[in-house]
Every structure is written in structure tokens, then in C-alpha cells.
PDB file of N, CA and C in Angstrom:
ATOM      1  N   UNK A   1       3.772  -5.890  -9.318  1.00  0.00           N
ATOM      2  CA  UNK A   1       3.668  -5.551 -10.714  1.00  0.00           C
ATOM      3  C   UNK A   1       4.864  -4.669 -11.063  1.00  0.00           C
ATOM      4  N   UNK A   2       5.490  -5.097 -11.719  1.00  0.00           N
ATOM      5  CA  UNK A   2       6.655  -4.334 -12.614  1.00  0.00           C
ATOM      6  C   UNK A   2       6.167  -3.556 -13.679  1.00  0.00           C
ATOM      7  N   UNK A   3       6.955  -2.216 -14.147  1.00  0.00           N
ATOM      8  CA  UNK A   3       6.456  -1.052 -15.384  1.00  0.00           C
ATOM      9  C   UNK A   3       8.127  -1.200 -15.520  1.00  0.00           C
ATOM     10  N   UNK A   4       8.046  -1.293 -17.370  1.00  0.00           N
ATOM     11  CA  UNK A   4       8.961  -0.895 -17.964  1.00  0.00           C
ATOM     12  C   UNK A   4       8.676  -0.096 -19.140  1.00  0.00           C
ATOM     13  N   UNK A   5       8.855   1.082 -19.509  1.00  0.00           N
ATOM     14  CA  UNK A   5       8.882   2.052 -19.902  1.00  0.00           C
ATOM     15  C   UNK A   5      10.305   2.210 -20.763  1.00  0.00           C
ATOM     16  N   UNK A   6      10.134   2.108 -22.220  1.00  0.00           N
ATOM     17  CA  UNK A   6      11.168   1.959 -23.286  1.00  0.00           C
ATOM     18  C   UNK A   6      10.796   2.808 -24.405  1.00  0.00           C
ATOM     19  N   UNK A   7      11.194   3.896 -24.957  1.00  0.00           N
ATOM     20  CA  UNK A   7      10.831   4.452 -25.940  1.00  0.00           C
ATOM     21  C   UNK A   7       8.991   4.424 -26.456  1.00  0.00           C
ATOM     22  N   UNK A   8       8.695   3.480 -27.395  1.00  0.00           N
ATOM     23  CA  UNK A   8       7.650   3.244 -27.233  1.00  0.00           C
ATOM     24  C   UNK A   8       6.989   1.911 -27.255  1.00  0.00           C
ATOM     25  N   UNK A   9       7.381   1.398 -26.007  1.00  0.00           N
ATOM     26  CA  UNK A   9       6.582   0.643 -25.672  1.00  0.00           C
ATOM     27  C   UNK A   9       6.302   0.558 -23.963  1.00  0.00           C
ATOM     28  N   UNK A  10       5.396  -0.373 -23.886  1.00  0.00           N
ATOM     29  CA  UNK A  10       5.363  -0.311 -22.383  1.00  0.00           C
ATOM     30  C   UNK A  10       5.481  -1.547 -21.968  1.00  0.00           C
ATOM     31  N   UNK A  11       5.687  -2.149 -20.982  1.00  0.00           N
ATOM     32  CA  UNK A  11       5.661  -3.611 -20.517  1.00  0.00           C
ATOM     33  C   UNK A  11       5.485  -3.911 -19.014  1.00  0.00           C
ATOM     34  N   UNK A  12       4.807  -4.333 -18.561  1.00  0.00           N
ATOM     35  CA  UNK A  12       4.316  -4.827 -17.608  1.00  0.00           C
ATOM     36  C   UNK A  12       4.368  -6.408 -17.261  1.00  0.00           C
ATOM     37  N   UNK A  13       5.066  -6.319 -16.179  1.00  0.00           N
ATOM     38  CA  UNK A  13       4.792  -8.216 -15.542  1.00  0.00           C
ATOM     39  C   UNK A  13       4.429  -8.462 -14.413  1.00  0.00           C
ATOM     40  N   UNK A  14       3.699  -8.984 -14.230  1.00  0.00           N
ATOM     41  CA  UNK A  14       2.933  -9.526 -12.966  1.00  0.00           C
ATOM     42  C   UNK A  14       3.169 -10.995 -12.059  1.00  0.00           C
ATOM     43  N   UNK A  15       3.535 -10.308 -11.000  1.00  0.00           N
ATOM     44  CA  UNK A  15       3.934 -11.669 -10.104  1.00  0.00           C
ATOM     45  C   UNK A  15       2.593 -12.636  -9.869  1.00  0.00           C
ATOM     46  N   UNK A  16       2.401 -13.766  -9.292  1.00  0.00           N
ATOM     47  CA  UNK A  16       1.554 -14.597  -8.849  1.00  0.00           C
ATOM     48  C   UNK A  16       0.635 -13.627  -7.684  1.00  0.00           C
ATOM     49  N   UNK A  17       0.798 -12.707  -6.920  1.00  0.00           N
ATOM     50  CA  UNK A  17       0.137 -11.992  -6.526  1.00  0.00           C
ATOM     51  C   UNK A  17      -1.376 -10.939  -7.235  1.00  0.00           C
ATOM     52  N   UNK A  18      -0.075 -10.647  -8.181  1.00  0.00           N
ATOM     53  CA  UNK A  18      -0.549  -9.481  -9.325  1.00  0.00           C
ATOM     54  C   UNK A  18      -1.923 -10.151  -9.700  1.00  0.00           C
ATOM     55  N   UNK A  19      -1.441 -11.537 -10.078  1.00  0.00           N
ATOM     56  CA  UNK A  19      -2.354 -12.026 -11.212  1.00  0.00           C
ATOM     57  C   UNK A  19      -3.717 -12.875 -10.490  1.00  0.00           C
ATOM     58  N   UNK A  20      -3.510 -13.030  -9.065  1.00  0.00           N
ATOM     59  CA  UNK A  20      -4.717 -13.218  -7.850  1.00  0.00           C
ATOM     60  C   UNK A  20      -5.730 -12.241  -8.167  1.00  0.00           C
ATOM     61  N   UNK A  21      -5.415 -11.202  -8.028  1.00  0.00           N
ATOM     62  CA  UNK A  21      -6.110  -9.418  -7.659  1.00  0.00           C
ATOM     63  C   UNK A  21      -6.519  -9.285  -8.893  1.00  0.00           C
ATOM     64  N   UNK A  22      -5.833  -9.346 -10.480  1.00  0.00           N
ATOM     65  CA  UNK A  22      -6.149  -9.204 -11.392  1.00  0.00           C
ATOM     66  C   UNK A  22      -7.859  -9.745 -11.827  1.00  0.00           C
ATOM     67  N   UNK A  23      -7.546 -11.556 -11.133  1.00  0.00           N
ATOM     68  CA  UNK A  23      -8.834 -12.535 -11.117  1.00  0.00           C
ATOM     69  C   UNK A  23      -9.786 -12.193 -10.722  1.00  0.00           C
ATOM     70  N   UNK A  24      -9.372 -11.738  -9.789  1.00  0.00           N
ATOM     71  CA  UNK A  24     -10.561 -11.584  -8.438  1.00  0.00           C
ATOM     72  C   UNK A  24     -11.397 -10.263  -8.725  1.00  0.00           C
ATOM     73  N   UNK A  25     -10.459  -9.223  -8.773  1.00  0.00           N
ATOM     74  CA  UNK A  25     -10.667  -7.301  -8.934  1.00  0.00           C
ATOM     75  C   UNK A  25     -10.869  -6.816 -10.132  1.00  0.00           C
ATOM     76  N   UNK A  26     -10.664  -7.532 -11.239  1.00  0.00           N
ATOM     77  CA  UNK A  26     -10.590  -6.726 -12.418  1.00  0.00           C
ATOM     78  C   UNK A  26      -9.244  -5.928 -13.001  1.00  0.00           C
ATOM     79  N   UNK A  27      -8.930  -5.481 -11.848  1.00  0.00           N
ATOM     80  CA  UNK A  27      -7.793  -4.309 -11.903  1.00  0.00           C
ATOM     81  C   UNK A  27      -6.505  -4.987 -10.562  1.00  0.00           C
ATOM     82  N   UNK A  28      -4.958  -4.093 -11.174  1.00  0.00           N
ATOM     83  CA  UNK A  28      -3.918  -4.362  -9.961  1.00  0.00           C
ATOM     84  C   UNK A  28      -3.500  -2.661 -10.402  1.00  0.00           C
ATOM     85  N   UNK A  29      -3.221  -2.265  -9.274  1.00  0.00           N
ATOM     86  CA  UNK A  29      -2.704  -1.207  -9.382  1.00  0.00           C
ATOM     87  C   UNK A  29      -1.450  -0.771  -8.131  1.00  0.00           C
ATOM     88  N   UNK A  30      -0.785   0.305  -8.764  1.00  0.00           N
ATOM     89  CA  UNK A  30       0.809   0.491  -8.162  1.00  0.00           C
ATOM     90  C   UNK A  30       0.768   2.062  -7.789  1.00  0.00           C
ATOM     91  N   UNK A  31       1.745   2.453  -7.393  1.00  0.00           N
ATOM     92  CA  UNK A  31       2.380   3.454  -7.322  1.00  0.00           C
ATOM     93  C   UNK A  31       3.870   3.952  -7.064  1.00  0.00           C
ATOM     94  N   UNK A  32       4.460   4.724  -7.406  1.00  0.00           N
ATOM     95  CA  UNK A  32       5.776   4.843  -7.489  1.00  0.00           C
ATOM     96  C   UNK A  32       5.796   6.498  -6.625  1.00  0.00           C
ATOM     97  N   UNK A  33       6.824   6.743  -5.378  1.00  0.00           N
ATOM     98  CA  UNK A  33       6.664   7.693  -4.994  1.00  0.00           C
ATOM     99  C   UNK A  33       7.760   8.633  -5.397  1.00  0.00           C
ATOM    100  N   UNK A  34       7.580  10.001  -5.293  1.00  0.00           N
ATOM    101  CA  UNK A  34       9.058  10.833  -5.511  1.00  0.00           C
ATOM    102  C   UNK A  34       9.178  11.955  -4.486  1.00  0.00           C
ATOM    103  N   UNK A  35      10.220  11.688  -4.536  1.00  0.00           N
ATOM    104  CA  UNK A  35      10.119  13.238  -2.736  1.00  0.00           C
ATOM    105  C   UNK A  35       9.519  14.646  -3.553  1.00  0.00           C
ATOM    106  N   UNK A  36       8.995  15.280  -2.158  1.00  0.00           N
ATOM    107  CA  UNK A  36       7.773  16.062  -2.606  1.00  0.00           C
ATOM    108  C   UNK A  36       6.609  15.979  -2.387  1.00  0.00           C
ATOM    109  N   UNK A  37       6.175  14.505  -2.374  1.00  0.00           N
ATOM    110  CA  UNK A  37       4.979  13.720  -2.286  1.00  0.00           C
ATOM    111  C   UNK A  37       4.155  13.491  -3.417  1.00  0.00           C
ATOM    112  N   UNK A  38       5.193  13.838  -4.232  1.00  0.00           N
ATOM    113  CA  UNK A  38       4.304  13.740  -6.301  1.00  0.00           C
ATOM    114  C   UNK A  38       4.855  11.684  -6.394  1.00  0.00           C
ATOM    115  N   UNK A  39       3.491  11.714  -6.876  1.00  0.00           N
ATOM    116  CA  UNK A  39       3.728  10.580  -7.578  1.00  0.00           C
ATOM    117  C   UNK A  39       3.269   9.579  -8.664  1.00  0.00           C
ATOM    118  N   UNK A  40       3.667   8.619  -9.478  1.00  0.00           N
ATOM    119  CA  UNK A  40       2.907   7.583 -10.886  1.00  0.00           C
ATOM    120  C   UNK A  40       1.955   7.247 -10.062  1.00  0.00           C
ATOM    121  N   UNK A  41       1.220   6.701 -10.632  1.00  0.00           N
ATOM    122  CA  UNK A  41       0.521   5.771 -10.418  1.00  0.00           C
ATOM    123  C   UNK A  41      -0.300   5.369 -11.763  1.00  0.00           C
ATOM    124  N   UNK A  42      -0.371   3.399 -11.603  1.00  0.00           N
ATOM    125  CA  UNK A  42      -0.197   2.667 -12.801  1.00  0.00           C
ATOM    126  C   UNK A  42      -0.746   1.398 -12.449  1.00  0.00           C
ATOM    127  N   UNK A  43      -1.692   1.165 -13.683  1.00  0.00           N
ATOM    128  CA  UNK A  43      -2.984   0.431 -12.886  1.00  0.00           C
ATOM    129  C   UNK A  43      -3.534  -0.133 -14.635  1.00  0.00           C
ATOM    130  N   UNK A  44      -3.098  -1.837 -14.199  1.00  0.00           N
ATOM    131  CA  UNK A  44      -3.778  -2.725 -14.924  1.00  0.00           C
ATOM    132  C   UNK A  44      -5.262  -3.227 -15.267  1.00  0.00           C
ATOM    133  N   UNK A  45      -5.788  -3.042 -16.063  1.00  0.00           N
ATOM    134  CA  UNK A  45      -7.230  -3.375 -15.998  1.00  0.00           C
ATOM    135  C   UNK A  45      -7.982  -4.074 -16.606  1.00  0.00           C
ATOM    136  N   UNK A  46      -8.993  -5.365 -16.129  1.00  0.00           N
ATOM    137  CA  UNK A  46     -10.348  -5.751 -17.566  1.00  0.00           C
ATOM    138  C   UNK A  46     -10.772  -5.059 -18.449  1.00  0.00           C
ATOM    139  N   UNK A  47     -10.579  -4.702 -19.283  1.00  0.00           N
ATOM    140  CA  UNK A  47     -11.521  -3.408 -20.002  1.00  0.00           C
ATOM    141  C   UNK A  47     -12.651  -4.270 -21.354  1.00  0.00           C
ATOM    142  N   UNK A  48     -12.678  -3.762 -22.465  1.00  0.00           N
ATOM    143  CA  UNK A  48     -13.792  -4.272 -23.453  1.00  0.00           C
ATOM    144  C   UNK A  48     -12.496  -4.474 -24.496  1.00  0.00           C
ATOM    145  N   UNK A  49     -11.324  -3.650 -24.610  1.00  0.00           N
ATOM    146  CA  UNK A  49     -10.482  -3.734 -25.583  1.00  0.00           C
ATOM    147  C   UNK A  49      -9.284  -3.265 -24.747  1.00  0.00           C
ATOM    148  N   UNK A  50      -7.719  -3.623 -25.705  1.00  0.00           N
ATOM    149  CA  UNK A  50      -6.492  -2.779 -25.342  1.00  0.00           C
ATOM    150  C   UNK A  50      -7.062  -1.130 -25.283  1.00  0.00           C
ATOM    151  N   UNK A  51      -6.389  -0.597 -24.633  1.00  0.00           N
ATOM    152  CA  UNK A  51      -6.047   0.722 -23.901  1.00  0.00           C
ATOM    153  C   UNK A  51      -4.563   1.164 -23.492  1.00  0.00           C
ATOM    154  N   UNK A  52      -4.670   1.811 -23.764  1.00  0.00           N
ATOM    155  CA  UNK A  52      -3.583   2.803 -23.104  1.00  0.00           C
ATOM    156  C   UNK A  52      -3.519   4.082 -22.970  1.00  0.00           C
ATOM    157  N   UNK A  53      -4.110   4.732 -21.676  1.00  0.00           N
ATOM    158  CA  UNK A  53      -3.989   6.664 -21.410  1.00  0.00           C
ATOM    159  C   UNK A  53      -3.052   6.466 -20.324  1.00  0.00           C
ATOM    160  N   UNK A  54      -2.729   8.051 -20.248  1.00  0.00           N
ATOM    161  CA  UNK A  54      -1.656   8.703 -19.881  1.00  0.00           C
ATOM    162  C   UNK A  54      -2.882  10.197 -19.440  1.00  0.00           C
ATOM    163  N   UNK A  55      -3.130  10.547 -17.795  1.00  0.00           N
ATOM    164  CA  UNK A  55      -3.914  11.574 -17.511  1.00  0.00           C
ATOM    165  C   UNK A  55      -3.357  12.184 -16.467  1.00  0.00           C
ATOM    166  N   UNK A  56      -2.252  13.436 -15.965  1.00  0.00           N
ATOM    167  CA  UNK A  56      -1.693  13.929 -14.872  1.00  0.00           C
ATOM    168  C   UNK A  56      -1.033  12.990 -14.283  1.00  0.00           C
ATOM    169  N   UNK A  57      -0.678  12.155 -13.504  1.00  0.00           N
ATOM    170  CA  UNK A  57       0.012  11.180 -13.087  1.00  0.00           C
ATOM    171  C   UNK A  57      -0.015   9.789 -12.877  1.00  0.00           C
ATOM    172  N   UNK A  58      -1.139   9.497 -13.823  1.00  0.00           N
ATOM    173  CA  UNK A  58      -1.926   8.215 -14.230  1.00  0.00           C
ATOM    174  C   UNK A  58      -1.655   7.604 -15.429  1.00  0.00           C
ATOM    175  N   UNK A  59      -1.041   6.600 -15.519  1.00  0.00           N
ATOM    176  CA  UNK A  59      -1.231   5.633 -16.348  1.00  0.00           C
ATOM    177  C   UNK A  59      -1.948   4.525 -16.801  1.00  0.00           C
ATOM    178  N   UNK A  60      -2.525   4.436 -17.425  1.00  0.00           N
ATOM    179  CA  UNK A  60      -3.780   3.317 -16.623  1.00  0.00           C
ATOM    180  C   UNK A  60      -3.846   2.327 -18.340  1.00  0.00           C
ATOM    181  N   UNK A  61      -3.673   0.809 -18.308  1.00  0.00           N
ATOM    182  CA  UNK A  61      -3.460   0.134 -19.440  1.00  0.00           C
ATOM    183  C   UNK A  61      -5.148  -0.727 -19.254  1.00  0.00           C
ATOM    184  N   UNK A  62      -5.316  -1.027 -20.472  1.00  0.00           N
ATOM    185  CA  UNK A  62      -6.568  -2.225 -20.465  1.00  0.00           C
ATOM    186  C   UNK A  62      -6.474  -3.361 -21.347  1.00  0.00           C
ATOM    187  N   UNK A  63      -6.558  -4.289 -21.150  1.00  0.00           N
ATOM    188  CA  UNK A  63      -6.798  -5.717 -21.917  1.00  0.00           C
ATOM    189  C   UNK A  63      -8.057  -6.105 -21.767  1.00  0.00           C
ATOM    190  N   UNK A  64      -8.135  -6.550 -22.904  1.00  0.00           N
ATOM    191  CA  UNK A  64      -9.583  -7.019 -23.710  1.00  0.00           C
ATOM    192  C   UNK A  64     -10.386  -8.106 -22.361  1.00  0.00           C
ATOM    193  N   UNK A  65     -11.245  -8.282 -21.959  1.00  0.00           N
ATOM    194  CA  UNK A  65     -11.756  -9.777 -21.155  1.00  0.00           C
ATOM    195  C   UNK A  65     -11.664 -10.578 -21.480  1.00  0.00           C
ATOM    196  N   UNK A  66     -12.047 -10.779 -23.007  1.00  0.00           N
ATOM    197  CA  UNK A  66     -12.068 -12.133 -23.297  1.00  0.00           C
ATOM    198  C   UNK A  66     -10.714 -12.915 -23.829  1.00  0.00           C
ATOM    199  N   UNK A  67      -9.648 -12.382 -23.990  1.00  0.00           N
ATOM    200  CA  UNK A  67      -8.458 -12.436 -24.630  1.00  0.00           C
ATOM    201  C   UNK A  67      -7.771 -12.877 -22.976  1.00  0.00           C
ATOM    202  N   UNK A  68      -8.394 -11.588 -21.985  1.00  0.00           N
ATOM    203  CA  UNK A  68      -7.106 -11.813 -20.595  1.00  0.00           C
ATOM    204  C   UNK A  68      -7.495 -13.234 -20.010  1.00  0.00           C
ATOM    205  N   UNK A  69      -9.024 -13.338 -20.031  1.00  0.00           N
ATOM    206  CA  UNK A  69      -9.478 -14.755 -19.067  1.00  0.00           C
ATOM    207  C   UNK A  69      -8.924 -15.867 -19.787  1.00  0.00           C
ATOM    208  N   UNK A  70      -8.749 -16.412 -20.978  1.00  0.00           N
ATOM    209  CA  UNK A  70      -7.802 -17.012 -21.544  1.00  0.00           C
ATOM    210  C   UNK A  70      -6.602 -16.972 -21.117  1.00  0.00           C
ATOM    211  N   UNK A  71      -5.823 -16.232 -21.075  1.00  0.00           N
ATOM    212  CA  UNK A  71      -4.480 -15.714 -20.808  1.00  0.00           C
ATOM    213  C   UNK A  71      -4.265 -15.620 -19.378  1.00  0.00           C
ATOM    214  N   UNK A  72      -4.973 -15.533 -18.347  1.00  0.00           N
ATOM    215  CA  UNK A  72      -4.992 -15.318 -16.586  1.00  0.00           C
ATOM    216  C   UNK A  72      -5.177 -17.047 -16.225  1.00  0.00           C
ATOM    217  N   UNK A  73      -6.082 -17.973 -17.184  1.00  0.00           N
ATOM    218  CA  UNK A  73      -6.399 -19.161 -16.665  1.00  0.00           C
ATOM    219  C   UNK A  73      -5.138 -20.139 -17.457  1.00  0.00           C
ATOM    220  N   UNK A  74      -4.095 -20.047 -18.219  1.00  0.00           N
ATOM    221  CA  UNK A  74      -3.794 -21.116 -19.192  1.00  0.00           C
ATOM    222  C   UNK A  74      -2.584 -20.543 -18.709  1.00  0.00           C
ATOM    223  N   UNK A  75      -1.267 -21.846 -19.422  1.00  0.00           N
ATOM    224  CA  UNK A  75       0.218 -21.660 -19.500  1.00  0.00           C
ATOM    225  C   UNK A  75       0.590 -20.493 -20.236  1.00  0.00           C
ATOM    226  N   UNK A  76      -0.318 -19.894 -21.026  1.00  0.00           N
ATOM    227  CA  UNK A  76       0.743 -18.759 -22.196  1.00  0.00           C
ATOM    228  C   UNK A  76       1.210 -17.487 -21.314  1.00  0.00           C
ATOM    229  N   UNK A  77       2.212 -17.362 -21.465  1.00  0.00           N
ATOM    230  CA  UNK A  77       2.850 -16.136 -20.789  1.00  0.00           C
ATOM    231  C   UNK A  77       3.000 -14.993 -21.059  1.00  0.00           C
ATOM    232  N   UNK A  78       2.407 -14.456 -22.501  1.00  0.00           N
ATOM    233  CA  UNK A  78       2.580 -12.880 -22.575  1.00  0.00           C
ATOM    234  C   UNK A  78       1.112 -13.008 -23.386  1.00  0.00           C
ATOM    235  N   UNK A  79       0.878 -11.507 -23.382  1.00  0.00           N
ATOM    236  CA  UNK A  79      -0.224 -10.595 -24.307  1.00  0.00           C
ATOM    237  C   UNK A  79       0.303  -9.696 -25.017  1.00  0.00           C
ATOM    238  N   UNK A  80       0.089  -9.375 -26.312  1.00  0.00           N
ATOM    239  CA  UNK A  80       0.901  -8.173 -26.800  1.00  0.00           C
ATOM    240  C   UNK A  80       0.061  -7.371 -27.958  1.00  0.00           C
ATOM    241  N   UNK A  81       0.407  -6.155 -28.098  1.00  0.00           N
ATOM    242  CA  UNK A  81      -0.693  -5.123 -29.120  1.00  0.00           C
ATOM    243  C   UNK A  81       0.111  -4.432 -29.476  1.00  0.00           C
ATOM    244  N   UNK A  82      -0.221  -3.899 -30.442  1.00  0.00           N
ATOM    245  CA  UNK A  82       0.281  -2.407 -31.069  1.00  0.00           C
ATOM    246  C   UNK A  82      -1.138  -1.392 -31.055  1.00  0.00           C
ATOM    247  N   UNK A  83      -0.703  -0.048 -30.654  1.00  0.00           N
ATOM    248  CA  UNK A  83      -1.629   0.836 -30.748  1.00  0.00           C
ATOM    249  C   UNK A  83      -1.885   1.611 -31.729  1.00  0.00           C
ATOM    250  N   UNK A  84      -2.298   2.647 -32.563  1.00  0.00           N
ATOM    251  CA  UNK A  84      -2.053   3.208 -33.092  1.00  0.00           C
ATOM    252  C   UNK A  84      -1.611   4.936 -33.127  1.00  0.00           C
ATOM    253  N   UNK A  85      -1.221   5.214 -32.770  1.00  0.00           N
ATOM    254  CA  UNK A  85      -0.956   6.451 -32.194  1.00  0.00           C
ATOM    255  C   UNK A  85      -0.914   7.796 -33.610  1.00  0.00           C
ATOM    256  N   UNK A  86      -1.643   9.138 -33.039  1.00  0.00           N
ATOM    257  CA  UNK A  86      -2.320  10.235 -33.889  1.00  0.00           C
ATOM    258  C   UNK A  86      -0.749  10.598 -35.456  1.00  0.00           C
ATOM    259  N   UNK A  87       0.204   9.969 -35.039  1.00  0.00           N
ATOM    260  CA  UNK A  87       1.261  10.437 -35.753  1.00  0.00           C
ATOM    261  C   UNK A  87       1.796   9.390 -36.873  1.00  0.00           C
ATOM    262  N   UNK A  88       0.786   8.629 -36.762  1.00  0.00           N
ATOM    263  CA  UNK A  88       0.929   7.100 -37.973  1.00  0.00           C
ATOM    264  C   UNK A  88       2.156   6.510 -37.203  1.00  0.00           C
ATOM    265  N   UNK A  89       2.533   6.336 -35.466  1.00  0.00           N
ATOM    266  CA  UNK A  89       3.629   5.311 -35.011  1.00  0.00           C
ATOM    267  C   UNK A  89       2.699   4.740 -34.318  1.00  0.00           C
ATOM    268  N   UNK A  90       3.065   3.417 -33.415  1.00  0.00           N
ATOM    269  CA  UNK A  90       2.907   2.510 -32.855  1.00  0.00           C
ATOM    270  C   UNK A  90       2.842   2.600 -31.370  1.00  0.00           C
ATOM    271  N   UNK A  91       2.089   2.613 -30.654  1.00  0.00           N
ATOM    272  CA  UNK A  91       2.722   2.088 -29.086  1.00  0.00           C
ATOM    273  C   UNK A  91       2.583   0.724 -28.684  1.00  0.00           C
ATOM    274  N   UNK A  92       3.569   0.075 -28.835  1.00  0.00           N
ATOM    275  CA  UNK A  92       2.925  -1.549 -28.195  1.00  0.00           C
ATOM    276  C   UNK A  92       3.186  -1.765 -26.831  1.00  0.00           C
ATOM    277  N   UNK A  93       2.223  -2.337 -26.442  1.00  0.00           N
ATOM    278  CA  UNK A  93       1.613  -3.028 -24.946  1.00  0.00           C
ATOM    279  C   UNK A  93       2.150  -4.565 -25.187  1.00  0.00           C
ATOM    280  N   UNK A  94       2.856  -4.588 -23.911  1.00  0.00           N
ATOM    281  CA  UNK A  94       3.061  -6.135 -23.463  1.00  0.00           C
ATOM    282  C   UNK A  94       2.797  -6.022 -22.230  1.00  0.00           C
ATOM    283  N   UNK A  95       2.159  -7.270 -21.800  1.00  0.00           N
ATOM    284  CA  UNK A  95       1.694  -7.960 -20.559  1.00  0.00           C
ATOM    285  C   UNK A  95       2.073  -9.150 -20.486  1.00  0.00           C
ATOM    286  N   UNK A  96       3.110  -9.425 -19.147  1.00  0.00           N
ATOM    287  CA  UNK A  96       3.596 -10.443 -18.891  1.00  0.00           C
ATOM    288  C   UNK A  96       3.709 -11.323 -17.651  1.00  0.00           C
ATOM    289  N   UNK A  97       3.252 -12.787 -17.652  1.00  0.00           N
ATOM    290  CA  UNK A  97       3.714 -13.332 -16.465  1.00  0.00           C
ATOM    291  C   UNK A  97       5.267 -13.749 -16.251  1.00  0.00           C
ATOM    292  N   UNK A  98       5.433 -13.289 -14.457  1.00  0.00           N
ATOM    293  CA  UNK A  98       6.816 -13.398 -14.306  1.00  0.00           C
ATOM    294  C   UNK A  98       7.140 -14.648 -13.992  1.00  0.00           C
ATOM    295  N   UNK A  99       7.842 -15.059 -14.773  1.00  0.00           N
ATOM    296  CA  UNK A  99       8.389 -16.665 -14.637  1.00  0.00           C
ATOM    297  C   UNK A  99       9.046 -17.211 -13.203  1.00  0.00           C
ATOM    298  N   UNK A 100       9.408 -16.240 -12.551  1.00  0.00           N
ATOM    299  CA  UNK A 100      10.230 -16.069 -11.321  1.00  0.00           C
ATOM    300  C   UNK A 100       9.401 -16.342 -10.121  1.00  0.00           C
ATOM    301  N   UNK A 101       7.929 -16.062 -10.615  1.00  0.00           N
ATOM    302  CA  UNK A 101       7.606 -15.632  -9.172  1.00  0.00           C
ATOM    303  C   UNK A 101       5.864 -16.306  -9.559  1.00  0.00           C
ATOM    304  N   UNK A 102       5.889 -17.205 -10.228  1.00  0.00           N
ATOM    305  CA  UNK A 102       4.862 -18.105 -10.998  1.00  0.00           C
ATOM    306  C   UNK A 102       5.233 -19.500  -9.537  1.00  0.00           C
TER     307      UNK A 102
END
């Protein structure tokens, strides 16, 4: 699973692995380490709706079920949202399969 992190948005793509675990687990989750032993960690999930928190070193995104099982079983290759965030801006979520590794 790839994190790209751009102003405000976020984007995520998932290899043919990713999207096994996704099926199967509900959830894929990562981590990114930094010397020290601090580290992200960033974790895709089934949820009831889009999500997106941010909690101490957790990132943790959610897509809807009924929107992802569509989207996990068929050819279409992305998911995408806008959030609404407390300051009247946007955060949009993309979720993507990687064409590379499909």
C-alpha cells in the first residue's frame, strides 16, 4: 500500500496484495519507521461511510462497504470523496488500484 500525502489531499494505492487482505480482513494496514523508533502508521478500512482521522501517529482512512465491495470486485480503478473539514475546506480521499501491480 502506497500513502501520498499532498497539501490536502490524501491518496492511497493498493497493490494486488493490498486488495487480497482488504477482501478477506476488512482492513490493510502499514507502517513507516523513523530512527528513534517513532513511527506512522496507516491503515485502510471497511467502515459504514468515508473517514478520515489523524490520532498521535495514526492515520486511519474508511470507505463506505457498500461503495468498496463494488469497487474491490469490478474493473473501476479509483474511489474518491471530499470531506468537509471545521474551516469550510475540503480534504479529499482517493483510493486507488495500482495498475502496475494488478
Amino acid at each position: 500500500m502506497k500513502l501520498r500525502i499532498n497539501h490536502s489531499s490524501i491518496r492511497i494505492r493498493l497493490g494486488k496484495q493490498d486488495i487480497q487482505e482488504l477482501k478477506e480482513h476488512g482492513s490493510v494496514r502499514n507502517e513507516l519507521l523513523f530512527p528513534g523508533a517513532e513511527r506512522l502508521i496507516y491503515q485502510l478500512e471497511i467502515g459504514e461511510s468515508f473517514l478520515a482521522s489523524f490520532d498521535k501517529n495514526s492515520l486511519r482512512i474508511a470507505i463506505p462497504e457498500m461503495e468498496s465491495h463494488d469497487w474491490l470486485h469490478s474493473e473501476k480503478l479509483s474511489m474518491e470523496t471530499k470531506l468537509s473539514l471545521t474551516d469550510g475546506s475540503e480534504l479529499i480521499l482517493l483510493v486507488e488500484k495500482d495498475l502496475h501491480d494488478l
